[in-house]
Protein backbone atom coordinates (compact mmCIF):
# COMPACT_ATOMS: atom_id res chain seq x y z
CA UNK A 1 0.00 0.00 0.00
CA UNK A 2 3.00 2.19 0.48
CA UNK A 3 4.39 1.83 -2.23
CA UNK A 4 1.28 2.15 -4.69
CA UNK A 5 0.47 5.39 -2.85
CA UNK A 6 4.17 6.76 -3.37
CA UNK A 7 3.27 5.59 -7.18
CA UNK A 8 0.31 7.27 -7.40
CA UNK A 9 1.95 10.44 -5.86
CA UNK A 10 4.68 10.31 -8.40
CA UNK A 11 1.77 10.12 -11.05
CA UNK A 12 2.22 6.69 -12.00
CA UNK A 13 -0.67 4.00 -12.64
CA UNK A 14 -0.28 1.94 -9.54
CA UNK A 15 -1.30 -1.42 -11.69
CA UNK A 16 2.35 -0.85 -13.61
CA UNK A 17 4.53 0.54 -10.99
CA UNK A 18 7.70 0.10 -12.52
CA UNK A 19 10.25 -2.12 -10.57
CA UNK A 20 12.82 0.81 -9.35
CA UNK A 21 10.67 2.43 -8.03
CA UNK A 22 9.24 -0.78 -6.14
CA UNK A 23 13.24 -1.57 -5.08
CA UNK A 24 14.22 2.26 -4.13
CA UNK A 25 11.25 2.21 -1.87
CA UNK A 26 11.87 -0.76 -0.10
CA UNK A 27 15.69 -0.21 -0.33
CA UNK A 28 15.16 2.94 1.17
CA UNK A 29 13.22 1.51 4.43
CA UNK A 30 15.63 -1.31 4.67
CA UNK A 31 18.40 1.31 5.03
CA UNK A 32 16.42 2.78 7.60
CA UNK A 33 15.55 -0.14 9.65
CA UNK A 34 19.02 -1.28 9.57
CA UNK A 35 19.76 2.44 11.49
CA UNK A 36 18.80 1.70 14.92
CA UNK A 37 18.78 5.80 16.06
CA UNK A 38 16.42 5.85 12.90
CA UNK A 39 14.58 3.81 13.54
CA UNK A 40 13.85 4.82 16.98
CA UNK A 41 13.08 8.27 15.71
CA UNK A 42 10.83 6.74 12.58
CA UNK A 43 8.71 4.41 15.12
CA UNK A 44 9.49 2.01 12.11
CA UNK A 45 8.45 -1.71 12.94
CA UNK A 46 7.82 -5.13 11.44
CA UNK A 47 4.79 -6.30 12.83
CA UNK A 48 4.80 -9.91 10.36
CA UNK A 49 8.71 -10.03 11.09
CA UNK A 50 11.47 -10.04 8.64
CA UNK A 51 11.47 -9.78 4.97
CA UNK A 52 7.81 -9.43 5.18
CA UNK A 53 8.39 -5.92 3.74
CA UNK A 54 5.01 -5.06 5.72
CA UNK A 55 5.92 -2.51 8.09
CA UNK A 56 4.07 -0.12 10.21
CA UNK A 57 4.49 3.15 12.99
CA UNK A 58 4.33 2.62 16.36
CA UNK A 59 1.82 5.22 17.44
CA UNK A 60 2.92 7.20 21.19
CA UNK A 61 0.43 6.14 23.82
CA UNK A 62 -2.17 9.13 23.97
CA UNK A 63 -3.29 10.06 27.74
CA UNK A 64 -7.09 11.37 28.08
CA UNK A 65 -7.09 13.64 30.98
């Protein structure tokens, strides 16, 4: 889903995203995830585990008062 709305931003047809595009992305969160201090700062997880390329945000705990 990511990726398909990066496409669509980019103004492709997200039926034909073109394979760099689909590598660079997930290159580009792999790099990321590797970086510990970014990925604290991202919230970056893997919530299906490795090479799942699924990842999410971990959301900060919101406090009613």
């Amino acid at each position: 889903m990511v990726i398909e709305h990066i496409a669509k931003h980019m103004g492709h047809d997200a039926r034909q995203i073109p394979e760099e595009l689909e590598e660079a992305v997930i290159l580009s969160f792999e790099q990321n995830w590797r970086d510990e201090r970014r990925r604290a700062a991202y919230g970056f997880h893997l919530p299906f585990g490795e090479g799942s390329h699924r990842w999410g945000v971990v959301r900060e705990p919101t406090f009613a008062h």
